[in-house]
Protein backbone atom coordinates (compact mmCIF):
# COMPACT_ATOMS: atom_id res chain seq x y z
CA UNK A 1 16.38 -23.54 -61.69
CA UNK A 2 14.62 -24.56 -65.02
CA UNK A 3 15.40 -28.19 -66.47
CA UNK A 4 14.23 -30.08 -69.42
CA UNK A 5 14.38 -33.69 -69.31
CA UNK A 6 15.11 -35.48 -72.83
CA UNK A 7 14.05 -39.51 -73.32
CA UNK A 8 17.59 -41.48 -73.69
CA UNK A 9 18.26 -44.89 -73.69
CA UNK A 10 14.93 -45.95 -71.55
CA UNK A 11 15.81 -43.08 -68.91
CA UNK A 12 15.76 -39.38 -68.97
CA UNK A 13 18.70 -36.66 -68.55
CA UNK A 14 18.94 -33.02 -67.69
CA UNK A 15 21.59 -30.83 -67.58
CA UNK A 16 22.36 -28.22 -64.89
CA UNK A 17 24.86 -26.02 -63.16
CA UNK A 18 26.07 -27.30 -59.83
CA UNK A 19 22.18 -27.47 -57.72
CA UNK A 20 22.16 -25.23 -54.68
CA UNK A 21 21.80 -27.42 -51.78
CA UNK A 22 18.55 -26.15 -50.76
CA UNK A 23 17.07 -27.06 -53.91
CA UNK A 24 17.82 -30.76 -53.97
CA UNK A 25 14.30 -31.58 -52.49
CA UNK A 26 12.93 -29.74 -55.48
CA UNK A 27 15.03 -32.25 -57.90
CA UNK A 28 12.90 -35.27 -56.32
CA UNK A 29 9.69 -33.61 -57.18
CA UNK A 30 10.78 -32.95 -60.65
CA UNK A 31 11.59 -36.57 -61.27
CA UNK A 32 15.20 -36.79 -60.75
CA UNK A 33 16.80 -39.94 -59.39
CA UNK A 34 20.06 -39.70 -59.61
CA UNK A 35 22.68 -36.44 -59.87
CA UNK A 36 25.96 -37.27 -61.42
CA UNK A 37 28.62 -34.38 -60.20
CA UNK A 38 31.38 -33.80 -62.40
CA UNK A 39 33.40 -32.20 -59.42
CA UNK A 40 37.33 -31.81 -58.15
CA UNK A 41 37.68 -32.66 -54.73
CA UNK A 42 38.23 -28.86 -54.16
CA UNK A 43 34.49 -28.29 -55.33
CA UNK A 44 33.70 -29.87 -51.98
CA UNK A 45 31.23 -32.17 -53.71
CA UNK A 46 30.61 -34.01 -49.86
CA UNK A 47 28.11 -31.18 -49.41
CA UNK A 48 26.15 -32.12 -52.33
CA UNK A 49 26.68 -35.98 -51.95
CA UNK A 50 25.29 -35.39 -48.03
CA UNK A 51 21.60 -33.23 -49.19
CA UNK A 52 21.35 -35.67 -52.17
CA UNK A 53 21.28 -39.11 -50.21
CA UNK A 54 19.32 -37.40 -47.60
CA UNK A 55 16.59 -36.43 -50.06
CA UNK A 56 16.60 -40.01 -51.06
CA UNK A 57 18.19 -39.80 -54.50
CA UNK A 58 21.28 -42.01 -55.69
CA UNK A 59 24.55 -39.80 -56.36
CA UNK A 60 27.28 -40.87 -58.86
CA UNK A 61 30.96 -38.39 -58.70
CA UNK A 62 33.18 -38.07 -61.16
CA UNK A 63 35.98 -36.90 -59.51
CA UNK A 64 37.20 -34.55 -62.38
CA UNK A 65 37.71 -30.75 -61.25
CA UNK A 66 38.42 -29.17 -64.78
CA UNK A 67 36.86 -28.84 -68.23
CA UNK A 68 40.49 -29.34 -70.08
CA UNK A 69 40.54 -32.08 -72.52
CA UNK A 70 40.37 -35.46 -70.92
CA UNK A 71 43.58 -37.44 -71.11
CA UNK A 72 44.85 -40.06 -68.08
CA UNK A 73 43.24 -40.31 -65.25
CA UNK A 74 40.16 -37.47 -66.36
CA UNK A 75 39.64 -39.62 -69.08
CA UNK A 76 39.23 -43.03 -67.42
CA UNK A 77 37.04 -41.89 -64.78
CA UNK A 78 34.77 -39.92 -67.13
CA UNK A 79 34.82 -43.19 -69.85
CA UNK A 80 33.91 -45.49 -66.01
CA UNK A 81 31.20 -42.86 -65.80
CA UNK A 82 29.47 -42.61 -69.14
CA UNK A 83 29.55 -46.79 -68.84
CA UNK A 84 27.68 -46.47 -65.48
CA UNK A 85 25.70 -43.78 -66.96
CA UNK A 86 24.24 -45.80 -69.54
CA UNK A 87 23.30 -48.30 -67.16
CA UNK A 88 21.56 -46.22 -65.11
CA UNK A 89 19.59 -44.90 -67.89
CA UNK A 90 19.00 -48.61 -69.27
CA UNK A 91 17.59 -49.29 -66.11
CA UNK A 92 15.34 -46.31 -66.29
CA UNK A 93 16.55 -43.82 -64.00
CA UNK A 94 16.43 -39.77 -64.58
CA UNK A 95 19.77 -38.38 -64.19
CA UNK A 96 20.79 -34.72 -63.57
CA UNK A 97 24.04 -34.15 -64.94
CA UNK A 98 26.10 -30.95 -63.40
CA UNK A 99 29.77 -29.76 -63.34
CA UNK A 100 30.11 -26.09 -61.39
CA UNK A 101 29.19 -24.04 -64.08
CA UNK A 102 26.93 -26.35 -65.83
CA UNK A 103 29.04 -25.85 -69.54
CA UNK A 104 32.26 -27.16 -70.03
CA UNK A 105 32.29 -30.84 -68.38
CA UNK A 106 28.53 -31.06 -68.47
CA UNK A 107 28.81 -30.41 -72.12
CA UNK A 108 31.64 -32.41 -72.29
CA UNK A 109 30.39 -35.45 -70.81
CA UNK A 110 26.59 -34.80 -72.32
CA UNK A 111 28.23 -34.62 -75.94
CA UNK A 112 29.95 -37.71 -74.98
CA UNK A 113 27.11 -39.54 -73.54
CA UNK A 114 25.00 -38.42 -76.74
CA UNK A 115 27.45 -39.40 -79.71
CA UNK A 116 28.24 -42.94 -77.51
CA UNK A 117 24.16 -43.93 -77.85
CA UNK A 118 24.51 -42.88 -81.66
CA UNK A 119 23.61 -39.35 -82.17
CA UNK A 120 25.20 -37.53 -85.03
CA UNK A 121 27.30 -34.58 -84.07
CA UNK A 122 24.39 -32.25 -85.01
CA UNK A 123 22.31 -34.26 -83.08
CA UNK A 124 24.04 -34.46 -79.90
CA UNK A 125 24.75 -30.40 -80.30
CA UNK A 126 20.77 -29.84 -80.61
CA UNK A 127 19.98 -31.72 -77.93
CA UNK A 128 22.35 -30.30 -75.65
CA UNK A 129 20.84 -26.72 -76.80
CA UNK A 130 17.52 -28.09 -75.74
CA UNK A 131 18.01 -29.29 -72.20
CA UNK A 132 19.94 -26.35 -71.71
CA UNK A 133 21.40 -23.72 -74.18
CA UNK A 134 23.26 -21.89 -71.84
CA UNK A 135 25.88 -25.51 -71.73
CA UNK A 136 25.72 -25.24 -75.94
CA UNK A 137 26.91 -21.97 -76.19
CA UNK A 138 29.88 -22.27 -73.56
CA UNK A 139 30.78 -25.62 -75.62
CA UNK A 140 33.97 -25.17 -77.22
CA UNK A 141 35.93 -27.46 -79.74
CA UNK A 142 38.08 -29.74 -77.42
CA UNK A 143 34.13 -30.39 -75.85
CA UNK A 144 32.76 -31.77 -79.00
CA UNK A 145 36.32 -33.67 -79.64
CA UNK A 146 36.57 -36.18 -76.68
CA UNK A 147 32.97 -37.11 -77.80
CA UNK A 148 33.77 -37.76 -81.85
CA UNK A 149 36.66 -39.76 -80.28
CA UNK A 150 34.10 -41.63 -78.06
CA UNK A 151 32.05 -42.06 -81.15
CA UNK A 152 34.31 -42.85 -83.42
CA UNK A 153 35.88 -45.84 -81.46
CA UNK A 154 32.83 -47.86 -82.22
CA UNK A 155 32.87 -49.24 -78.43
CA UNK A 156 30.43 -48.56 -75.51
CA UNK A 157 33.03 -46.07 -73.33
C-alpha cells in the first residue's frame, strides 16, 4: 500500500482502497490521523473502526455502501461528511479517505471535497490522478457530477 499525501486546506489527504486491518499501524507511521470509510453497513466497517481507534487514530464513517449517484439519504450523509471533513483538515489533521475499492465513492467524495475548496474541474481530476490514479481512471461521469453540483451551489456542503 503506496499513498501520496496532497496539502489541502491546512491538512493533508490520501486516497486508498479499503486498508487491510493489519496495516493500520503502518497508516500512523505514515502520518495519517484520521481514516474516513465510505462503507455500507454490510462492508462490516466495525472491523476497521475497532484496529483504527486501537492504533490511536480518529475514524469518521460515512455510512454509504454504493458508488450510485448520491440522492436522499447518500447525499446528506456524504454533504455532513465533506462539512466535517473540512474541519478536520482546517484543524490540520491528515485524512485517509477509502471506500472498498478505493474508486467510485473515494473519487466521488475526493472530487467533491476538491471542487467544494475551489479547484477547477481539471484541477480536482489531476489531483485525484496524483494521490492515486488507479481512483481517476475508475471515475466515471455521475462521479465528477455530484461534485460540479457541490461546486456550483456556491455553499460550503
Amino acid at each position: 500500500m503506496k499513498l501520496t499525501w496532497i496539502e489541502l486546506g491546512g491538512g493533508r489527504i490520501a486516497l486508498s482502497h479499503r486498508p487491510k486491518i493489519k496495516a493500520i499501524a503502518w497508516l500512523s507511521d505514515q502520518g495519517c490521523q484520521r481514516v474516513l470509510s465510505i462503507q455500507g453497513e454490510q462492508e462490516s466497517p466495525k472491523a476497521l473502526e475497532d484496529a483504527v481507534l486501537t492504533a490511536g487514530l480518529s475514524w469518521t464513517w460515512i455510512n454509504v455502501g454504493d458508488g450510485r449517484f448520491p440522492v436522499g439519504k447518500a447525499n446528506k450523509l456524504l454533504r455532513q461528511g465533506l462539512a466535517d471533513l473540512i474541519v478536520n483538515l482546517n484543524a490540520h489533521e491528515s485524512v485517509l479517505i477509502h471506500c472498498s475499492a478505493g474508486i467510485h465513492r473515494t473519487g466521488l467524495f475526493a472530487f467533491a471535497l476538491l471542487r467544494s475548496l475551489g479547484l477547477s474541474e481539471a484541477e480536482a481530476l489531476e489531483q485525484i490522478a496524483v494521490m492515486r490514479p488507479q481512483t481517476r481512471n475508475g471515475m466515471r461521469p455521475d462521479d465528477t457530477r455530484w461534485g460540479n453540483l457541490i461546486a456550483t451551489e456556491n455553499t460550503t456542503p
